[in-house]
C-alpha atoms as a PDB file:
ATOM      1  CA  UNK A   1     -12.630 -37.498 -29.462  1.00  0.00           C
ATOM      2  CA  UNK A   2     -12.765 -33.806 -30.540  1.00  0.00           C
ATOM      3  CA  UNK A   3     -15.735 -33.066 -28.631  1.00  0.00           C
ATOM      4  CA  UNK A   4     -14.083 -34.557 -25.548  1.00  0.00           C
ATOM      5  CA  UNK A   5     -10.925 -32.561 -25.687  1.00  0.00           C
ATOM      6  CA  UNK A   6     -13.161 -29.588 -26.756  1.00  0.00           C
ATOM      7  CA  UNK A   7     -14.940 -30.173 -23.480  1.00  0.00           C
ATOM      8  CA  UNK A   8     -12.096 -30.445 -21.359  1.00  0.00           C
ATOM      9  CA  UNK A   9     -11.227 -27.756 -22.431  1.00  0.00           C
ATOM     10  CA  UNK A  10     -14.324 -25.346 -21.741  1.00  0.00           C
ATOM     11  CA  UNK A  11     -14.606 -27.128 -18.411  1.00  0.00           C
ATOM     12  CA  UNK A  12     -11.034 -26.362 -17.313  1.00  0.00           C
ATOM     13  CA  UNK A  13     -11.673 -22.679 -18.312  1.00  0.00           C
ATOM     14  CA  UNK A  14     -15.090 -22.130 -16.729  1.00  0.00           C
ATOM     15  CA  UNK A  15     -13.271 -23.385 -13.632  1.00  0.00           C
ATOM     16  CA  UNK A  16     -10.286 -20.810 -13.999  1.00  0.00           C
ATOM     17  CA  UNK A  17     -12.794 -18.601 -14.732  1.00  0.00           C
ATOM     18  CA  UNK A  18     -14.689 -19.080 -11.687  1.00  0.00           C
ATOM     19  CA  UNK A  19     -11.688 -19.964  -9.247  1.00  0.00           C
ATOM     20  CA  UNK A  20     -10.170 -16.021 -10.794  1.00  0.00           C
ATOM     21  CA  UNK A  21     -13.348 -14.662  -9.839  1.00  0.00           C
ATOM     22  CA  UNK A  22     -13.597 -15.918  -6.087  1.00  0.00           C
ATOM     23  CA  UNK A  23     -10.117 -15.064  -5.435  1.00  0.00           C
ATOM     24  CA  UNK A  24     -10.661 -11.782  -7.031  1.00  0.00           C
ATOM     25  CA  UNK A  25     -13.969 -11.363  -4.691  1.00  0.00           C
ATOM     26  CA  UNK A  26     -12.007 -12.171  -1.716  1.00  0.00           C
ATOM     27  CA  UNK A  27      -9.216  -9.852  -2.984  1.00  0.00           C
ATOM     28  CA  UNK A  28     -12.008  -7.120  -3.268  1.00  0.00           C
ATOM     29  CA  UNK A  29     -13.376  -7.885   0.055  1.00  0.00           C
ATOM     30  CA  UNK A  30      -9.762  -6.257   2.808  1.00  0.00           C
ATOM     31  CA  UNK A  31     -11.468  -3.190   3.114  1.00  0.00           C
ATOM     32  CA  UNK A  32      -7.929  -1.168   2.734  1.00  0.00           C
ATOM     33  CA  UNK A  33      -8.497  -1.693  -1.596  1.00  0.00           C
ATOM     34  CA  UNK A  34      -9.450   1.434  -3.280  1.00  0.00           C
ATOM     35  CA  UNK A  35      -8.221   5.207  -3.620  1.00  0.00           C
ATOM     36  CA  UNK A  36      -7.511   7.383  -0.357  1.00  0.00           C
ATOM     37  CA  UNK A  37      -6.689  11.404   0.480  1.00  0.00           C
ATOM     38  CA  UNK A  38      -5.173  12.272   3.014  1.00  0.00           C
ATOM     39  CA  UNK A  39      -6.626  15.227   5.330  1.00  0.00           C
ATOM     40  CA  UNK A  40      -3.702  17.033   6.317  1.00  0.00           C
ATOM     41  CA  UNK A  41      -5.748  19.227   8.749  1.00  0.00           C
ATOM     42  CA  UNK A  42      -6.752  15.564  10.737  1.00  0.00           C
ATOM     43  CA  UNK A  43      -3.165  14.215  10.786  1.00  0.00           C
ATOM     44  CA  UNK A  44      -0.216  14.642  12.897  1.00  0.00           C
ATOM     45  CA  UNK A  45       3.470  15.010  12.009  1.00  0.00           C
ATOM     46  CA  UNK A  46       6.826  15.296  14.422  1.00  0.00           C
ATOM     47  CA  UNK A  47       9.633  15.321  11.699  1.00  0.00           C
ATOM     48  CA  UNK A  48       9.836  17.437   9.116  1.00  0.00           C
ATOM     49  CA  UNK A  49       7.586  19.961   7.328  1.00  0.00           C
ATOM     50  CA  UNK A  50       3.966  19.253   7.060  1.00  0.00           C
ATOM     51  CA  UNK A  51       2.569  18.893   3.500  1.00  0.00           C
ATOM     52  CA  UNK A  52       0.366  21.407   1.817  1.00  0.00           C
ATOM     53  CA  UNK A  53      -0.628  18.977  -0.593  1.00  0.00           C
ATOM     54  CA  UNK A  54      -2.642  15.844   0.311  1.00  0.00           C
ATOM     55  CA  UNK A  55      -1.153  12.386  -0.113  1.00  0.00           C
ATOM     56  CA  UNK A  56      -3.624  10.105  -2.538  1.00  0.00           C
ATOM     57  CA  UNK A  57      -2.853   6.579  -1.592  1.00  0.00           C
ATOM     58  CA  UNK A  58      -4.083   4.154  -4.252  1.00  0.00           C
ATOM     59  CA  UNK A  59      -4.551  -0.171  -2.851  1.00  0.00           C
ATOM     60  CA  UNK A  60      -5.459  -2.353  -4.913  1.00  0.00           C
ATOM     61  CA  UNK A  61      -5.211  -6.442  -5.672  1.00  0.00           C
ATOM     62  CA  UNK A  62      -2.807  -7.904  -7.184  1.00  0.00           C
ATOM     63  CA  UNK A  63      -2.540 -11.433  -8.972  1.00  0.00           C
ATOM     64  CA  UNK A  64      -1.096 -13.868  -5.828  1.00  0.00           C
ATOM     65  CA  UNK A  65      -3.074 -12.269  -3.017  1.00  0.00           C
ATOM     66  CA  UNK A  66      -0.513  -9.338  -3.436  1.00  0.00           C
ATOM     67  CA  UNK A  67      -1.520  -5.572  -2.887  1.00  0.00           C
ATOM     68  CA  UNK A  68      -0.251  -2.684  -5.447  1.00  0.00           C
ATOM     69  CA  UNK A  69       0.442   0.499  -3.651  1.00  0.00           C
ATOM     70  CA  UNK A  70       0.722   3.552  -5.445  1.00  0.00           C
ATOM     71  CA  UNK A  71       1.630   7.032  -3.951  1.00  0.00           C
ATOM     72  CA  UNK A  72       1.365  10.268  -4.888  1.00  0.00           C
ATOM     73  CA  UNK A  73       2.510  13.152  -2.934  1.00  0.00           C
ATOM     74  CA  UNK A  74       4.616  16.349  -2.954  1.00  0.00           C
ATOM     75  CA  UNK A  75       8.013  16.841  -1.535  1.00  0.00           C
ATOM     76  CA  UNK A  76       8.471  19.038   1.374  1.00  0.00           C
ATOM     77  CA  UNK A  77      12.216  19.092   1.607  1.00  0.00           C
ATOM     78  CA  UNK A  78      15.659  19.012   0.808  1.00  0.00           C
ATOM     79  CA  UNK A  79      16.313  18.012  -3.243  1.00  0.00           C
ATOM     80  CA  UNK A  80      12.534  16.824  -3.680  1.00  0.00           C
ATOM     81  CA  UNK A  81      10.592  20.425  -2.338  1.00  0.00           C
ATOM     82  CA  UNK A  82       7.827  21.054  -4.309  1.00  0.00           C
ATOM     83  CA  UNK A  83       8.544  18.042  -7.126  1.00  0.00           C
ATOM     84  CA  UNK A  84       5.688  15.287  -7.541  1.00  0.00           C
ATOM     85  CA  UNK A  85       6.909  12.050  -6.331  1.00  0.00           C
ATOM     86  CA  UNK A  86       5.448   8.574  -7.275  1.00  0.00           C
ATOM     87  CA  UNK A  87       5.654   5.614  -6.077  1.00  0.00           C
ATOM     88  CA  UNK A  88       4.495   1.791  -6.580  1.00  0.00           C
ATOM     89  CA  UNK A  89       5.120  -1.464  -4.785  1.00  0.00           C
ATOM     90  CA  UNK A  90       3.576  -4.675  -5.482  1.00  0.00           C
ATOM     91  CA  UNK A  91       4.162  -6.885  -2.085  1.00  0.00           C
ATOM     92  CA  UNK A  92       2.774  -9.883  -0.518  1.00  0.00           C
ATOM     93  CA  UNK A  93       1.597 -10.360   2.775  1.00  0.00           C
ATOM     94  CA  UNK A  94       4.605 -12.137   4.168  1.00  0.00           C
ATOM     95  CA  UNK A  95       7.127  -9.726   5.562  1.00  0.00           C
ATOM     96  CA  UNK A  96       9.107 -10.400   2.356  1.00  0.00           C
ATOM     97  CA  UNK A  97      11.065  -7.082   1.252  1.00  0.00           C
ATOM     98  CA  UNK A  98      10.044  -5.908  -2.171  1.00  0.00           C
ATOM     99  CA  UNK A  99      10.934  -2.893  -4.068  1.00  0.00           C
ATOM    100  CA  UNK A 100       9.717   0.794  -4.067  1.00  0.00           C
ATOM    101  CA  UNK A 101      10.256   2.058  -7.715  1.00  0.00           C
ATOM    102  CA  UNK A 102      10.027   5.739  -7.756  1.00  0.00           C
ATOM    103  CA  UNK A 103      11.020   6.274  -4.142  1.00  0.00           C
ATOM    104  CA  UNK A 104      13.776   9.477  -3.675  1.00  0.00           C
ATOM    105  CA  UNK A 105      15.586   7.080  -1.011  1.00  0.00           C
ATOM    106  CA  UNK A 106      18.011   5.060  -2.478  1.00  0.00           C
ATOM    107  CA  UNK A 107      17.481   1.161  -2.586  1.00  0.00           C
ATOM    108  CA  UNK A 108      13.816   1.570  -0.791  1.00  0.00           C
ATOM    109  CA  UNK A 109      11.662  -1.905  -0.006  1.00  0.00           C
ATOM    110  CA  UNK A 110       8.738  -2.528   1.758  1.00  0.00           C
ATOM    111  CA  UNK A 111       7.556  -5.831   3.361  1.00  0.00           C
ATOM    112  CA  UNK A 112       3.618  -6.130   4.544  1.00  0.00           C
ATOM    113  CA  UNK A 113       2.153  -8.066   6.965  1.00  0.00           C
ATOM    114  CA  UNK A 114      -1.234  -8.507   7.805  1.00  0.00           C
ATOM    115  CA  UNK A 115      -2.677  -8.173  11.192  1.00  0.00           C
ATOM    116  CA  UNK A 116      -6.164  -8.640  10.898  1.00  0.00           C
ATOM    117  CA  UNK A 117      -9.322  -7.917   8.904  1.00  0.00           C
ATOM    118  CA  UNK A 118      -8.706  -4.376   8.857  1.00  0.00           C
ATOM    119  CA  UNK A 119      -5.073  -3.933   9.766  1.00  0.00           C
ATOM    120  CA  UNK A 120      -2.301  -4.705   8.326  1.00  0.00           C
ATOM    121  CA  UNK A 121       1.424  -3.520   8.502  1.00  0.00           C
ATOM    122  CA  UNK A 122       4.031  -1.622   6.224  1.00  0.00           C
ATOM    123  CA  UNK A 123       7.980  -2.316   7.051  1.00  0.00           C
ATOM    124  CA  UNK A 124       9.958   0.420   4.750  1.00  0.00           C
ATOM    125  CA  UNK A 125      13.969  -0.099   4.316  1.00  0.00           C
ATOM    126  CA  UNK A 126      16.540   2.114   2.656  1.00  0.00           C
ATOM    127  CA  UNK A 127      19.269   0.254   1.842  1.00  0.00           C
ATOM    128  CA  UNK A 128      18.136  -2.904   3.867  1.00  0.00           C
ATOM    129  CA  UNK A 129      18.037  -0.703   7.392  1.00  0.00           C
ATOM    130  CA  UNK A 130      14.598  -0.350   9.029  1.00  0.00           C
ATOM    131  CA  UNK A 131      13.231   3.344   8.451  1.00  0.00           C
ATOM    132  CA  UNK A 132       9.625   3.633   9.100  1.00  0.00           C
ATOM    133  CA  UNK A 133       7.134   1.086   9.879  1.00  0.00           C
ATOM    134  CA  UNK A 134       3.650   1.968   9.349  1.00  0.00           C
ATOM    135  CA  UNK A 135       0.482   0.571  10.921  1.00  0.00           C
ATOM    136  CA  UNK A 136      -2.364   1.185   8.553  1.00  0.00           C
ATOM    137  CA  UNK A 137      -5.997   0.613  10.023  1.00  0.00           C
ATOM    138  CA  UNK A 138      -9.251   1.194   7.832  1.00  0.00           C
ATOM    139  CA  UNK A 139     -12.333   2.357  10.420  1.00  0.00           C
ATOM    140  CA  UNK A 140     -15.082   0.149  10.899  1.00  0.00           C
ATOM    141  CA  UNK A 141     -17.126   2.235   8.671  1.00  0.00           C
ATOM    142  CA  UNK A 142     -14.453   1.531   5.770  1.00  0.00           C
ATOM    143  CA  UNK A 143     -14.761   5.368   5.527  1.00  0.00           C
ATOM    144  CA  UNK A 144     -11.402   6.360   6.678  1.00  0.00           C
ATOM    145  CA  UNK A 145      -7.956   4.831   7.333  1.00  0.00           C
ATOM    146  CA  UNK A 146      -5.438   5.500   9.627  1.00  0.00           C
ATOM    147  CA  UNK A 147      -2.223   5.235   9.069  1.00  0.00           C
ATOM    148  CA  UNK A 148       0.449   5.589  11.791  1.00  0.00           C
ATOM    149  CA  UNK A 149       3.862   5.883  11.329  1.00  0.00           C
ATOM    150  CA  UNK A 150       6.805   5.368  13.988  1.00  0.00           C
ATOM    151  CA  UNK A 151      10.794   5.203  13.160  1.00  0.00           C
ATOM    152  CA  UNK A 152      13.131   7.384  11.775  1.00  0.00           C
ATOM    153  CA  UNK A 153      13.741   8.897   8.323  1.00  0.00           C
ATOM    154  CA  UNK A 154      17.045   9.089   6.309  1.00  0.00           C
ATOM    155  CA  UNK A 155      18.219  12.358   8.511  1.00  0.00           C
ATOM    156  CA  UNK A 156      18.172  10.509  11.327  1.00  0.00           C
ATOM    157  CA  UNK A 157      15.037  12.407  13.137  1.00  0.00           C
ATOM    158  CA  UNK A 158      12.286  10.797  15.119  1.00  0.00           C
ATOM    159  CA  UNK A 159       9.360  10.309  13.008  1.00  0.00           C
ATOM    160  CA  UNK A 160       5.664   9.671  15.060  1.00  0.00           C
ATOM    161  CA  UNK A 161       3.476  10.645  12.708  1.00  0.00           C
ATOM    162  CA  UNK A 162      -0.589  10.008  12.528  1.00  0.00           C
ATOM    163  CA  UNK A 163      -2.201  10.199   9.112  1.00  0.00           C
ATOM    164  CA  UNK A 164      -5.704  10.076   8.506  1.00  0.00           C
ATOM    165  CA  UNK A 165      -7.308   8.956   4.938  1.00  0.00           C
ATOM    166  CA  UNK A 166     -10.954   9.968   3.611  1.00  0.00           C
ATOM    167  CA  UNK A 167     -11.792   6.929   1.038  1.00  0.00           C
ATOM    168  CA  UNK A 168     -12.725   8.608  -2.687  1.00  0.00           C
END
């Protein structure tokens, strides 16, 4: 009877084990997971000052199909100029708002939705209003991503920016 339960038990775990690992594999496979610089000489801006610094954008899985963004990036205005900023979601796929901790604008979410393989699409909020949505689209070499931004930011000014990622 021991032995059973004892085998029950190994069995149910070797199949956690395994089911963990293809999710995790399948995770590992969107082609957006991994760390990303931005070259600020390849990428466009309308609003706002350009950055001397480059944006390193961080995907990764998380548990539930979910992806963890981390961002780290220097001000360029107002309050922030010059101060490190970081910040980290953890959102599903589903257009569900969840929230940016870290974020200078008050009350910031973002909801993600994918579009396809290599696309898939970043709604920000501040304060539940729409700011800027962000279409982020890895190359078919999984060399570079591009990331391109339409909306408007908390001043009010046009934003139609096109950022380009090198993958580290």
């Amino acid at each position: 009877m021991v032995q059973k339960r004892s085998l029950v038990v190994i069995a149910s775990t070797v199949a956690f084990l395994m089911m963990t690992a293809v999710m995790s594999r399948a995770q590992a496979s969107d082609p957006w997971i991994g760390t990303w610089k931005q070259n600020i000489e390849k990428s466009t801006f309308t609003a706002g000052p350009k950055p001397t610094v480059p944006v390193v954008l961080s995907l990764e899985a998380a548990p539930n199909r979910m992806l963890k963004t981390t961002i780290d990036q220097v001000g360029t205005q107002g309050q922030n100029k010059g101060k490190k900023i970081r910040t980290e979601s953890v959102a599903a796929f589903d257009g569900t708002d969840a929230p940016v901790k870290g974020s200078p604008n008050p009350n910031q979410t973002i909801a993600l939705k994918k579009i396809d393989a290599r696309t898939f699409e970043a709604q920000n909020k501040s304060d539940g209003k729409p700011t800027v949505t962000t279409r982020v689209t890895v190359a078919a070499d999984g060399k570079t991503i591009t990331a391109t931004q339409s909306g408007a930011n908390l001043q009010g000014q046009a934003i139609k920016n096109s950022l380009l990622f090198e993958k580290q």
